[in-house]
Structure formats: structure tokens, C-alpha cells
Protein backbone atom coordinates (compact mmCIF):
# COMPACT_ATOMS: atom_id res chain seq x y z
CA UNK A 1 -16.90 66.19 57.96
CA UNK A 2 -20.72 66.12 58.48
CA UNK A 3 -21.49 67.35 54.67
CA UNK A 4 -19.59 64.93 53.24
CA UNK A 5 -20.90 62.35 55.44
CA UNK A 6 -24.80 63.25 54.35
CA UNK A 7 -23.61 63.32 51.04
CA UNK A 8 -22.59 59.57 51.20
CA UNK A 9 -25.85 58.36 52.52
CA UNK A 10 -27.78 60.60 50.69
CA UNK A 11 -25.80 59.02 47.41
CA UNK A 12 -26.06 55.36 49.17
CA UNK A 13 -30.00 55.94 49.67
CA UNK A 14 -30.39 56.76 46.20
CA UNK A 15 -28.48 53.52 45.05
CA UNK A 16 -30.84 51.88 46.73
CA UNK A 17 -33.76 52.84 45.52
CA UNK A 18 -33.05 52.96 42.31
CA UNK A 19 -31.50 49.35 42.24
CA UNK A 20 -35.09 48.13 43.79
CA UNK A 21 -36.84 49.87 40.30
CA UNK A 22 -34.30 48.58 37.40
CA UNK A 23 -34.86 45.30 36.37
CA UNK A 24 -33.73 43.11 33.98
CA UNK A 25 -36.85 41.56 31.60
CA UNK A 26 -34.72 39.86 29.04
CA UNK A 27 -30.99 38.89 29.32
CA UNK A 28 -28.43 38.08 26.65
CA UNK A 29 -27.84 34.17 25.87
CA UNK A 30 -24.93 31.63 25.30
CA UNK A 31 -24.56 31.96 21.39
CA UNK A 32 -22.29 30.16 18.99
CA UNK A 33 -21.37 31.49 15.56
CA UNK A 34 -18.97 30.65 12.98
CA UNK A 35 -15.71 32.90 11.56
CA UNK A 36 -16.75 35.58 9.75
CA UNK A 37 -20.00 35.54 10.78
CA UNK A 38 -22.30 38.02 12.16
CA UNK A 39 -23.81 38.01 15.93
CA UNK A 40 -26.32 39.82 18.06
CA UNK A 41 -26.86 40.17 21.71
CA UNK A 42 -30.26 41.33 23.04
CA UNK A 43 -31.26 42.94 26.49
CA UNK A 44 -34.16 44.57 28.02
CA UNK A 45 -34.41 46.39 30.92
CA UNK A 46 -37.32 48.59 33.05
CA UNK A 47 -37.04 51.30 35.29
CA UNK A 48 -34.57 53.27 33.90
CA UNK A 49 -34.80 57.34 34.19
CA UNK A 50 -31.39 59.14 33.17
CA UNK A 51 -29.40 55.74 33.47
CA UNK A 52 -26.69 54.99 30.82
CA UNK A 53 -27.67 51.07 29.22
CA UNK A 54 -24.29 49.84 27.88
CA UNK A 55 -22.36 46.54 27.49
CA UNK A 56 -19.08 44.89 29.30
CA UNK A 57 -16.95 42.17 27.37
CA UNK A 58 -14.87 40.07 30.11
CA UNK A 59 -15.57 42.03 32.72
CA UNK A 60 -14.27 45.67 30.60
CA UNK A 61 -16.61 48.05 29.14
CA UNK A 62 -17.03 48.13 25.51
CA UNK A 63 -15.98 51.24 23.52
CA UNK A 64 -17.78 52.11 20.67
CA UNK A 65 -15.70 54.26 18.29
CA UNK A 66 -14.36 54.03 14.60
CA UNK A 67 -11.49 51.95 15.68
CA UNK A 68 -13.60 49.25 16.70
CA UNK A 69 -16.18 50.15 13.89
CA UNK A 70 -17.30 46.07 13.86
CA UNK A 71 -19.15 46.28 17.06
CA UNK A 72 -21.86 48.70 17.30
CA UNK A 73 -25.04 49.06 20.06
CA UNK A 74 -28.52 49.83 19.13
CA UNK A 75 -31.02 51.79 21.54
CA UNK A 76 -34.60 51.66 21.56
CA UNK A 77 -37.15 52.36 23.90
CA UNK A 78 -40.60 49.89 24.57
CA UNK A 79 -44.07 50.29 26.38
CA UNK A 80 -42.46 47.57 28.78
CA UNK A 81 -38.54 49.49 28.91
CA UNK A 82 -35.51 50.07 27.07
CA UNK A 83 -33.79 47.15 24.58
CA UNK A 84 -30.01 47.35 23.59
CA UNK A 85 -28.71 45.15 20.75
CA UNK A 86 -24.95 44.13 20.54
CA UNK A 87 -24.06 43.27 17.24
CA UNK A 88 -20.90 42.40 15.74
CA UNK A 89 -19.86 41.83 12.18
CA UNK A 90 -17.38 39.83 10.64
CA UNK A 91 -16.74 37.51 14.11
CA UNK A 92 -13.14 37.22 14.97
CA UNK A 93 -11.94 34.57 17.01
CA UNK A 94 -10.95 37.56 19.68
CA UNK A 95 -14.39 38.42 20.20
CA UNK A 96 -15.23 35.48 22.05
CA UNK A 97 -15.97 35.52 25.62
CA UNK A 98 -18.54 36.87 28.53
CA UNK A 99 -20.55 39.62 27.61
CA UNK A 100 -23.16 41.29 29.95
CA UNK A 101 -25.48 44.21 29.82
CA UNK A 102 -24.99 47.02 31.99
CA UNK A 103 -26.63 50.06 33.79
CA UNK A 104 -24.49 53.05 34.47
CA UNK A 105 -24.58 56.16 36.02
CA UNK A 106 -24.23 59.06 33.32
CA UNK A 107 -22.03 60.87 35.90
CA UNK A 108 -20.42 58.92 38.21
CA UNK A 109 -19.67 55.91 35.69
CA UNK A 110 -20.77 53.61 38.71
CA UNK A 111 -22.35 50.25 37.54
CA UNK A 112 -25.65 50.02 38.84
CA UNK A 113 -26.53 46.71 37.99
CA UNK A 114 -25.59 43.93 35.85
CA UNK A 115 -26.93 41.06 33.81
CA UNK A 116 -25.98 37.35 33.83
CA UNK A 117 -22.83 36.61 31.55
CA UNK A 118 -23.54 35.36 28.40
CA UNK A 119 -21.11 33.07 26.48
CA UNK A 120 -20.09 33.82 23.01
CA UNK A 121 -17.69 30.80 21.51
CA UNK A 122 -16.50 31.47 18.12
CA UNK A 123 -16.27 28.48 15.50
CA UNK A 124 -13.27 27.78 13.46
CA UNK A 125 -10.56 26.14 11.97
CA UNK A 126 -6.75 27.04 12.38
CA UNK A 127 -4.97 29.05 10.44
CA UNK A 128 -3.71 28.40 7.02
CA UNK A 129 -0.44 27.75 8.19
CA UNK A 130 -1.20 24.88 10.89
CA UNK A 131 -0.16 21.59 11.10
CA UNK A 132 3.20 22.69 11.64
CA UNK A 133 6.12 19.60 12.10
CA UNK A 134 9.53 19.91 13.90
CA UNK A 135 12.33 17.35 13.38
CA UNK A 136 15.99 17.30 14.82
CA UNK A 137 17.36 18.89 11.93
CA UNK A 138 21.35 17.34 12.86
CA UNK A 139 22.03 14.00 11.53
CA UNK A 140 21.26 11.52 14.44
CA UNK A 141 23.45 8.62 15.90
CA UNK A 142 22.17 4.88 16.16
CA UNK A 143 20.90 4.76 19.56
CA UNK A 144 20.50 8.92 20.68
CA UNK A 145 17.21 9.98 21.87
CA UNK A 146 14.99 11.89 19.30
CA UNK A 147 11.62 13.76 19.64
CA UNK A 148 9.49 14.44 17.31
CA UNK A 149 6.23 17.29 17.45
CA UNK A 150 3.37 18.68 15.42
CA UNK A 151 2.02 21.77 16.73
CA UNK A 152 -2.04 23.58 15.67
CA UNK A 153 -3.43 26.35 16.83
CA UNK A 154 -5.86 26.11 19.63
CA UNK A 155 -9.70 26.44 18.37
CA UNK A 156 -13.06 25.75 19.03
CA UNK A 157 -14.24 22.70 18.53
CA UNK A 158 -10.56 21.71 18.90
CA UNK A 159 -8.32 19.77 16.01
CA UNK A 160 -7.03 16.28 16.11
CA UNK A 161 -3.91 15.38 15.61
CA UNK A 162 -2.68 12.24 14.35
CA UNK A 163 1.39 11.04 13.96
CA UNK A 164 2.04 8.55 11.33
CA UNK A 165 5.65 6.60 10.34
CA UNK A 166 5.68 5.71 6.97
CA UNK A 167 2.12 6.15 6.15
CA UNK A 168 1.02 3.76 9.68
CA UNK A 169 -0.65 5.06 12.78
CA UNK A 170 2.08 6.10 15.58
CA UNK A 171 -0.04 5.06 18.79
CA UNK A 172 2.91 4.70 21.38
CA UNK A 173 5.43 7.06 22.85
CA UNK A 174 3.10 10.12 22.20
CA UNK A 175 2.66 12.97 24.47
CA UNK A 176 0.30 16.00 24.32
CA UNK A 177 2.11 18.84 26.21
CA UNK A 178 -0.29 22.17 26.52
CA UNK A 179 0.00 25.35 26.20
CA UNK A 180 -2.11 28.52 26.21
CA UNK A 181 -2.81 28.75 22.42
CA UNK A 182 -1.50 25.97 20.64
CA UNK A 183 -2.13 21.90 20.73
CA UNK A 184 0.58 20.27 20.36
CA UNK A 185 1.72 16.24 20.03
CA UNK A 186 5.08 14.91 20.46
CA UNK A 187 6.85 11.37 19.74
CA UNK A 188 10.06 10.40 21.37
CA UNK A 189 11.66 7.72 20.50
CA UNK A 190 15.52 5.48 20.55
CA UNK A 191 16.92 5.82 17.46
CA UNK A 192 17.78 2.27 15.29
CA UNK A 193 18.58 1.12 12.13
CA UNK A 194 14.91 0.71 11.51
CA UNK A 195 14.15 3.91 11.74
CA UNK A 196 16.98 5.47 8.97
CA UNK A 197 15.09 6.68 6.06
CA UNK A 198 11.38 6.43 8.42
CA UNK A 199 9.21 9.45 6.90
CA UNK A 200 7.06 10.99 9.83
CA UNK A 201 3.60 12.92 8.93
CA UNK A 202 1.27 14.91 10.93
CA UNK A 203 -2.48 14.80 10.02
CA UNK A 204 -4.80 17.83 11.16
CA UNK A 205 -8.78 16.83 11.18
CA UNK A 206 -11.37 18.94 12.84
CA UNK A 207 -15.21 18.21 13.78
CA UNK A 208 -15.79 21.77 12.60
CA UNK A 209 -16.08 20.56 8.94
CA UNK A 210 -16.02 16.78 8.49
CA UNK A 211 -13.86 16.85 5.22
CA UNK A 212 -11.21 19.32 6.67
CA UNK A 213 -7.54 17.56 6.40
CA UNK A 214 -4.20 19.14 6.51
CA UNK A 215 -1.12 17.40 7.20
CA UNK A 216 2.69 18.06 7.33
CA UNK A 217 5.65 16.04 6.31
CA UNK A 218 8.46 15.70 8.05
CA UNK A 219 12.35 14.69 6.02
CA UNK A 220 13.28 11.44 6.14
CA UNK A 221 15.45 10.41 8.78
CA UNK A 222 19.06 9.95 8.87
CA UNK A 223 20.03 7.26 11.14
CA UNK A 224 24.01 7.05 10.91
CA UNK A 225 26.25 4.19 12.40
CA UNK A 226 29.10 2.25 12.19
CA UNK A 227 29.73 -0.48 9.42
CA UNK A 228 28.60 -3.85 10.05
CA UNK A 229 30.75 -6.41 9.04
CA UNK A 230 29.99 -10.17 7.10
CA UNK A 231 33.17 -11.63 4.94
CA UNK A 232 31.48 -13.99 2.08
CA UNK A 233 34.19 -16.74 1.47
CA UNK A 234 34.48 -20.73 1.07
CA UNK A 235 35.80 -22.97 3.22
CA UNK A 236 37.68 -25.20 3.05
CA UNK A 237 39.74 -24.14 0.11
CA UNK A 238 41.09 -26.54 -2.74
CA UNK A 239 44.90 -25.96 -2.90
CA UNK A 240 46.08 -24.27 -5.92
CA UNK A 241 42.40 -23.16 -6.61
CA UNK A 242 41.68 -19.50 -6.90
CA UNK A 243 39.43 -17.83 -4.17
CA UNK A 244 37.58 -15.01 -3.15
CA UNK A 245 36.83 -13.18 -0.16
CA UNK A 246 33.98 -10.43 -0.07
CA UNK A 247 34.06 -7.94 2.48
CA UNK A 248 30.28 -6.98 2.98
CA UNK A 249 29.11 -4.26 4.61
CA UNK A 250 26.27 -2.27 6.12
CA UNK A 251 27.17 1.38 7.09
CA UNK A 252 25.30 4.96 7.14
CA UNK A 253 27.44 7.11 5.86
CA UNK A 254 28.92 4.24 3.24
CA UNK A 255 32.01 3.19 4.22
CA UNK A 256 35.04 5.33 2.77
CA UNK A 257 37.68 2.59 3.56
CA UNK A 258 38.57 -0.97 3.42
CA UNK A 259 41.88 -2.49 4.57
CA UNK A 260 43.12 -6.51 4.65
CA UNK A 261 45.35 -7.71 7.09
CA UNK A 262 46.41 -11.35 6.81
CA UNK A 263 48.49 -12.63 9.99
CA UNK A 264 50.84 -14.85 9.11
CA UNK A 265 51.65 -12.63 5.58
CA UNK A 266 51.74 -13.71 2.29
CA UNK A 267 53.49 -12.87 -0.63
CA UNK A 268 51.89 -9.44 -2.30
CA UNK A 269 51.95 -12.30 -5.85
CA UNK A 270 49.68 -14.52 -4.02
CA UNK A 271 47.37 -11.79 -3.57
CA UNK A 272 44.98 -9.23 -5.21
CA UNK A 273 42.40 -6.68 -3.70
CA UNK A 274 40.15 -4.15 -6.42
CA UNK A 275 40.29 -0.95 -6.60
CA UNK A 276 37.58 -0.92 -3.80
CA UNK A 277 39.05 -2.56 -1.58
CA UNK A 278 36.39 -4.84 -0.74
CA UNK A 279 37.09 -7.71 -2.77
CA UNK A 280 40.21 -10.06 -2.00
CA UNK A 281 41.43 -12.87 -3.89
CA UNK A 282 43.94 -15.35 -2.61
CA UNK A 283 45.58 -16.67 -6.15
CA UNK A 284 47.38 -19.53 -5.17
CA UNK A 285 46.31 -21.13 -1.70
CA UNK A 286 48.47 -23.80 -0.27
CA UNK A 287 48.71 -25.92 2.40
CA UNK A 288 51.22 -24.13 4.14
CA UNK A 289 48.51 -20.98 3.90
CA UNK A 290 46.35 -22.58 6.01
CA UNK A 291 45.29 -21.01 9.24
CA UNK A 292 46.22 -17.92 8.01
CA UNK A 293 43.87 -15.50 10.09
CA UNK A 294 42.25 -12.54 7.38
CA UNK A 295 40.77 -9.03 8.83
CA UNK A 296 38.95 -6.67 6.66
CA UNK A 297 38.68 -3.77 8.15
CA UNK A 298 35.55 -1.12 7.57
CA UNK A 299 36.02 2.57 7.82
CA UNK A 300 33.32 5.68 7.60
CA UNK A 301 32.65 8.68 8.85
CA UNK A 302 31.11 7.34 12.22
CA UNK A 303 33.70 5.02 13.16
CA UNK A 304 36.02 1.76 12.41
CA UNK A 305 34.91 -2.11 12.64
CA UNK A 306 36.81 -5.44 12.16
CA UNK A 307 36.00 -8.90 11.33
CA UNK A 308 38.13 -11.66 10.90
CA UNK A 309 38.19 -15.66 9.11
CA UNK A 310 40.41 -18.31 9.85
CA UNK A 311 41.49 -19.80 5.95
CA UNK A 312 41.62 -23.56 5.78
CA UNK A 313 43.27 -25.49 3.01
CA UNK A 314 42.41 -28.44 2.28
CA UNK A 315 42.52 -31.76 -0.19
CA UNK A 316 38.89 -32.76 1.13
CA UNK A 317 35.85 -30.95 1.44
CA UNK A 318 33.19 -31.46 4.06
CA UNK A 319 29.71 -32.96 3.23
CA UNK A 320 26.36 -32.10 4.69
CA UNK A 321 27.03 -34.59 7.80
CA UNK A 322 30.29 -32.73 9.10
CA UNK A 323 32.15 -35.92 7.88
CA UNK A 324 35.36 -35.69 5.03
CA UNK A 325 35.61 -37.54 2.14
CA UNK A 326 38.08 -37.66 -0.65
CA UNK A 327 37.08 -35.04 -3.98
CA UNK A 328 37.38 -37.53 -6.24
CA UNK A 329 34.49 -39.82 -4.52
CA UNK A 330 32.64 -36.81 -3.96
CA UNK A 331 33.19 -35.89 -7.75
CA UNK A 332 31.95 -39.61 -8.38
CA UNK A 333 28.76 -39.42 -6.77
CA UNK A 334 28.29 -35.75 -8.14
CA UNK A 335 28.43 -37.50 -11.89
CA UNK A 336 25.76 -40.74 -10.45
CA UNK A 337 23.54 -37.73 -9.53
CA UNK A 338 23.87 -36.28 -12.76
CA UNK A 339 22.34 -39.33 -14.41
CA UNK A 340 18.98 -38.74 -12.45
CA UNK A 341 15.60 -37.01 -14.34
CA UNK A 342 14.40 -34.66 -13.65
CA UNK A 343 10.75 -34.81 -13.38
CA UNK A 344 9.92 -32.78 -17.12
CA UNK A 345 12.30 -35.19 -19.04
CA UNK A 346 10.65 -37.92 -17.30
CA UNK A 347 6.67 -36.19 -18.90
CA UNK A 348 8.02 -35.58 -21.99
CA UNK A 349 9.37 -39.18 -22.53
CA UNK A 350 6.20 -40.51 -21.35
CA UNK A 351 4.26 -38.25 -23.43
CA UNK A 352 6.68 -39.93 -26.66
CA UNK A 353 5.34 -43.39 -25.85
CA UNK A 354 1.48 -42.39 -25.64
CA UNK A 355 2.02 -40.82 -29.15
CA UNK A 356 3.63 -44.09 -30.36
CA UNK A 357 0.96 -46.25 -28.89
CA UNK A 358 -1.67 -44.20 -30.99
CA UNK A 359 0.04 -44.40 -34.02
CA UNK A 360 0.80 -48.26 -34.19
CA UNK A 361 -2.24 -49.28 -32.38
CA UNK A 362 -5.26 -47.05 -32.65
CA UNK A 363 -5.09 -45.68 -36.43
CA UNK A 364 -5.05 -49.50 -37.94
CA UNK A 365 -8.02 -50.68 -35.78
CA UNK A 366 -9.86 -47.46 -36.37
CA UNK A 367 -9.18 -47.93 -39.94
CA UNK A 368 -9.78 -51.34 -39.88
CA UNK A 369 -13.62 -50.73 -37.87
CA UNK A 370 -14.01 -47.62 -40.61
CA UNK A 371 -13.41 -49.40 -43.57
CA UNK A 372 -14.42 -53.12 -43.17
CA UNK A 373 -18.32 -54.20 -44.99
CA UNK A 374 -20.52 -56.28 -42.81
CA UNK A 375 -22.93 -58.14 -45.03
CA UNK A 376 -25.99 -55.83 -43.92
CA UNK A 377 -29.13 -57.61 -44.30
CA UNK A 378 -31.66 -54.46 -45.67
CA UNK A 379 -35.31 -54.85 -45.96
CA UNK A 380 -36.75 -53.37 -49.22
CA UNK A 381 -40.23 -51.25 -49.25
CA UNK A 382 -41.99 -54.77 -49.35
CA UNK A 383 -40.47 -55.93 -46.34
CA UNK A 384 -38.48 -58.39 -48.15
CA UNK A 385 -34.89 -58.77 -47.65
CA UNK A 386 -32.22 -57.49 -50.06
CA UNK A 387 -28.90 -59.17 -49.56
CA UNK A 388 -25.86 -57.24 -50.78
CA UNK A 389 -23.17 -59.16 -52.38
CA UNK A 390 -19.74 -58.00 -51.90
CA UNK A 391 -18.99 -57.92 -55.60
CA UNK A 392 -21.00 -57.63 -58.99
CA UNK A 393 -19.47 -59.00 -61.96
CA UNK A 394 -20.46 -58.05 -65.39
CA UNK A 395 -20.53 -60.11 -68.19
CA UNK A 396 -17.23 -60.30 -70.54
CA UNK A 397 -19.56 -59.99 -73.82
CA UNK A 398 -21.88 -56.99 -72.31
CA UNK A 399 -18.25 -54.48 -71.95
CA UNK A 400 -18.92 -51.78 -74.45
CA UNK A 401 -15.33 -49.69 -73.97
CA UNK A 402 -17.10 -46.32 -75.45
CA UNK A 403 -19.93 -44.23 -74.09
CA UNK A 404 -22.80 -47.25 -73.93
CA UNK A 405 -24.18 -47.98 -71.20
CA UNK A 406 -24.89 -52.06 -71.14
CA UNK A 407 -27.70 -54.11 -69.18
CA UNK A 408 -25.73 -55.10 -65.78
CA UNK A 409 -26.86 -58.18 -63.57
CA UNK A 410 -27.52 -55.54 -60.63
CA UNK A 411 -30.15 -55.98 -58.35
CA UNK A 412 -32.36 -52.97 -58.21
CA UNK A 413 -31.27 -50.39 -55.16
CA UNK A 414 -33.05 -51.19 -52.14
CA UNK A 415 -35.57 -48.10 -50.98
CA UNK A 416 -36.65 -48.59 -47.82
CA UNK A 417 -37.47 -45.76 -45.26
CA UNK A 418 -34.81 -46.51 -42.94
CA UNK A 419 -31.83 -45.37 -43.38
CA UNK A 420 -29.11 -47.93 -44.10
CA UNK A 421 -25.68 -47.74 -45.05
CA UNK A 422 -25.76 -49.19 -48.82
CA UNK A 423 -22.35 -50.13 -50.78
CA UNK A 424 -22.27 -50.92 -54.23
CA UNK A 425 -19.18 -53.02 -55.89
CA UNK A 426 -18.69 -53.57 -59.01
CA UNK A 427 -15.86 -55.69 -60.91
CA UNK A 428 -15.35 -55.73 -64.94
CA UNK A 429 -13.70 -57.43 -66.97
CA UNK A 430 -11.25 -55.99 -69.20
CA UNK A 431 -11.16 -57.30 -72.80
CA UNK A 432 -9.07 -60.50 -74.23
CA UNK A 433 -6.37 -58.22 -76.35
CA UNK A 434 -4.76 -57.09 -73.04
CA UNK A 435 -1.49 -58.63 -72.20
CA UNK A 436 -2.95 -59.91 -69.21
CA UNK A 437 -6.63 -60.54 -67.69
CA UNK A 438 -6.91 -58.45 -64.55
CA UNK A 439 -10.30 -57.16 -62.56
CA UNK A 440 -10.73 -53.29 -61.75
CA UNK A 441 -13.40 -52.60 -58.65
CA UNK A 442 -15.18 -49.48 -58.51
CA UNK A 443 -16.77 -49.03 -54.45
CA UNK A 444 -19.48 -46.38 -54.09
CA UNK A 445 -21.61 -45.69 -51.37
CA UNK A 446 -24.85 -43.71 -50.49
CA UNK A 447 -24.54 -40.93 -48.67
């Protein structure tokens, strides 16, 4: 018992001592790198005699063989101590975590001392396959409980997520359940009518690279219900008057049925329904017909509704104030209301009489101001005045009817430097051996 005993404190002392001569002069750092990317790891340490300088990942020493040929150590020895360099090529996403140097016995294996951990966070975005989207895949009823999810893979810096319905922001009713490596975000929701044919999205973004964006689309969903029920008809109902009742509906699946029930019955020769179904048409409605209560009944795959009219027969119809009146007076005052303009006859007619007013009264004056002669008093280049006679006759004795040109009692043409408006009329007279004497007036003007 004693050897083993010296042994242990022999072993113990030695620990010791050399623990107080290792040191650590330069310790690996925090480091981030990208995918694919390649990373080092420096450390330097003094004091070391037949010490083993190696490197721990989490806490596990690193094996460097050919099956982990990406991460390889480099020795070298300084003045100052020894340096090891951890490199790794081609960074996976596995190889982050805590990494530390570490002195070893050769034999024993023992760790002798330890640097600080040093962080290594790898860079990325997820996998090609991420934003993945999940939908009840089941047709859902109006009113069931549905959730919705988009699920990523978990990364550094981590994605955003983003829900949108029909192409809007989803900001309520989301939940971001975690797990170890994926991010996920879920919408839950009461199904309505609303939401039948509502296409869901899922938008991926990441800080990592500022134009990254992936999304998934989710199908369309199938909200299904019951029909709803709204019979288009008129009421009251002239007698002997065709009419038609239309059995509208609004149903997911579309409704597969349509059935009339009319309580008291009438006569299947009163009567007609299409090949549908959903149009009826009472052919004959009496008096006796009215009160008659009418049910169409809507059928599809989800289930069966009913609505119902009372029919009302009737000589009058009802006005606008709930009060009756006979359908000849209303038929009266339908014709007065007939007689009324509308507000384009009422432009075009007044358009008519503007046109007429132009036409009888503006073309005559403005022919009238265009064409009338104002004896103009004109000043010659003397400054004496030139008075223009309307008319100047030539003598009967001075007509030459060919070619010559004969001395006229004209006043010479006033030439002045204003401008003036000048007219010159002239009358002749034509000679004896016509039937009958008659003057022919020949207006010119300067321009």
C-alpha cells in the first residue's frame, strides 16, 4: 500500500510543478465566419517540456484523422514557446461551438491545463428547402377550429417569419412555438365564410443578406357550409298575372337539390318549376291562392335549409307610404309622370331656341352693320375734304358700248396716308333702243 501511495504524491507533486511553469501567452478568440468559409484558431503557450499541445471542441478532444480531413492543427515552436493553429476549411454549420487549447500528458492523457473557451458562431441562411407551410389538408366546416404553421430552420443570425392572408400582413392569433432546431410560426383561427377561398403565404427574410426572400404558399381554403336561403318574388301579386319566384342561394359545396312545397296545394297546371329547380312560376294566381305559404327547400352535401313566403293576391298594390290605392289611379299618375323631362330634352330644346334667336336676329343686323355706307368724310393729301357721293352717274351721250373708255364726271381718288375705307359707285345709263330705261350699279371698294 505504501508504493502506491508515494507513487500518487510523487505523480501529484509533479502536477504541481509543472502547472506553476505552463502558461498560456495567447488564447484563442470569439470568431464569426460565414458558410463555407475558412477559420483559424491561434494559441501560444510556454513552459512546455514533453507535453502534448492539442485542442477540445465542446468540452471533447478533437481527432485529427482522414475522416475529419477539414480540420487540421499546425505546430510550431517560438523563442517565447510553442503556437498551435486550428484551422478549418469549408465551415459547416456543425462546427460551431467552444473550442479551447489544451495541454496533455503524452502518457497518461491527463489534461494539464486549459485555455479560456472561445466561441465560434457560424453564419448562414437555411436550407434550400425552408420556408416550409402546413395546412389542414381535409375540407373544413364553417365554424371548426383551424391552425395554420410555417416552419425554418434554426440559424445564426436567425430568419423572420412573416404570415400573410391574401397578400395582407396576419398580425393576430400568431404563436411562435420552439423547438431545438427549427423556428416555427403558427395561426389559429374560427373558420367563416370569409375565409373560403383565403390564400395563406409564409415569407422567410434574414439579416444575414438583406435581399434574401423565400416564401411558401399555402392552397386556398375550402370553407364548406350549408345553403343560405333568400326567395326573390313580388308582392302583392296581380290576379291572373304570371309570377315568379327565385330560390337564391349561397352554399359551399353548390347545392345539389331544390324542392317547392306550397301549403294549401295547387293544381300541378297552375304551376311550373325548371329543370333546376330553382325557379318557380305561379301561372295563374287568384284570389282564392292567396295566403298560400311557399317553401323552397336547399339541399348539398353539408346539410338541408328552408325558407318560406306567404303569397298575397291582390287587385291593389301598395305605394311607397304603406297605403293602397286602386291600379288604375296608380296607372294614371304613372302616365302624368311620363309627361315630365327629363333634364337632356329640356338642354337640347333650349339649345333649339338659342340657334333660332341667331338666325332671325343676329345674321340681319350683322349684315345690316357689314354692309350699310356711312357717308365718310376723307381728307385728301392737302388736307382738304373729299366727300363721297353714294352714286356717280355718267352721262347718256358719253356710253360707248365697245372697248372705249369715255371721260367720267369722277372725282379723282382720294390719297391720303390714312387708311380709310373708300367705296366707289357707279350707275350708267343704258341706251334709248332698249325696251325699257333701267340703271345697272357697279360697287367696288379698296382693299
Amino acid at each position: 500500500m505504501l508504493l502506491p501511495l508515494r507513487f500518487w504524491l510523487l505523480l501529484t507533486t509533479w502536477i504541481v510543478i509543472c502547472d506553476s511553469v505552463i502558461q498560456f501567452i495567447d488564447e484563442p478568440l470569439n470568431r464569426n465566419v460565414d458558410l463555407w468559409k475558412d477559420q483559424s484558431l491561434n494559441c501560444v503557450v510556454s513552459g512546455l517540456i514533453n507535453e502534448e499541445l492539442t485542442w477540445y471542441k465542446d468540452d471533447a478532444e478533437i481527432f485529427f484523422d482522414e475522416k475529419n480531413s477539414r480540420i487540421t492543427k499546425v505546430h510550431d515552436e517560438l523563442s517565447f514557446g510553442n503556437i498551435t493553429t486550428l484551422v478549418i476549411s469549408d465551415v459547416l454549420r456543425s462546427d460551431a461551438g467552444f473550442y479551447q487549447c489544451v495541454v496533455m500528458s503524452l502518457n497518461s492523457r491527463i489534461v494539464l491545463k486549459s485555455s479560456r473557451k472561445a466561441e465560434l458562431i457560424v453564419h448562414s441562411l437555411p436550407s434550400l428547402e425552408y420556408p416550409i407551410c402546413y395546412q389542414p389538408t381535409a375540407d373544413i366546416l364553417l365554424g371548426s377550429t383551424i391552425s395554420m404553421s410555417c416552419v425554418s430552420e434554426k440559424v445564426t443570425p436567425p430568419v423572420t417569419l412573416k404570415l400573410t392572408r391574401n397578400s395582407q400582413n396576419r398580425n393576430y392569433g400568431i404563436s411562435k412555438p420552439n423547438t431545438e432546431n427549427l423556428v416555427t410560426v403558427q395561426h389559429t383561427m374560427n373558420a367563416t365564410k370569409d375565409d373560403n377561398g383565403a390564400v395563406y403565404e409564409c415569407h422567410q427574410y434574414s439579416s444575414f443578406d438583406s435581399s434574401y426572400h423565400k416564401s411558401c404558399s399555402m392552397k386556398p381554403l375550402n370553407i364548406q357550409y350549408k345553403p343560405e336561403i333568400k326567395i326573390q318574388h313580388t308582392n302583392p301579386v296581380l290576379p291572373g298575372r304570371e309570377t315568379i319566384l327565385f330560390c337564391q342561394t349561397f352554399a359551399n359545396p353548390p347545392v345539389s337539390q331544390y324542392h317547392w312545397t306550397l301549403v294549401p296545394l295547387i293544381k300541378d297546371e297552375d304551376i311550373f318549376v325548371d329543370k333546376t329547380g330553382q325557379t318557380f312560376k305561379l301561372l295563374r294566381p287568384s284570389i282564392k291562392q292567396s295566403g298560400t305559404n311557399i317553401t323552397c327547400t336547399a339541399t348539398n352535401e353539408i346539410g338541408q335549409v328552408s325558407s318560406s313566403v306567404v303569397l298575397t293576391v291582390s287587385n291593389t298594390i301598395i305605394n311607397s307610404d304603406n297605403s293602397y290605392e286602386p291600379s288604375s289611379k296608380t296607372n294614371i299618375n304613372n302616365s302624368q309622370k311620363g309627361i315630365s323631362l327629363s333634364l337632356d330634352v329640356v338642354i337640347i330644346i333650349a339649345a333649339g331656341v338659342v340657334i333660332i334667336i341667331v338666325l332671325v336676329v343676329l345674321v340681319p343686323v350683322y349684315h345690316y352693320c357689314l354692309c350699310r355706307n356711312d357717308n365718310t368724310i376723307i381728307v385728301d393729301s392737302l388736307g382738304k375734304e373729299v366727300t363721297q357721293p353714294e352714286v356717280y352717274y355718267e352721262t347718256r351721250e358719253g356710253v360707248i358700248l365697245r372697248h372705249t373708255v369715255q371721260d367720267r364726271s369722277l372725282p379723282r381718288v382720294p390719297t391720303t396716308e390714312v387708311y380709310g375705307h373708300w367705296r366707289h359707285s357707279t350707275a350708267s345709263q343704258v341706251p334709248n333702243d332698249l325696251e325699257s330705261h333701267s340703271y345697272t350699279y357697279i360697287d367696288t371698294e379698296n382693299d
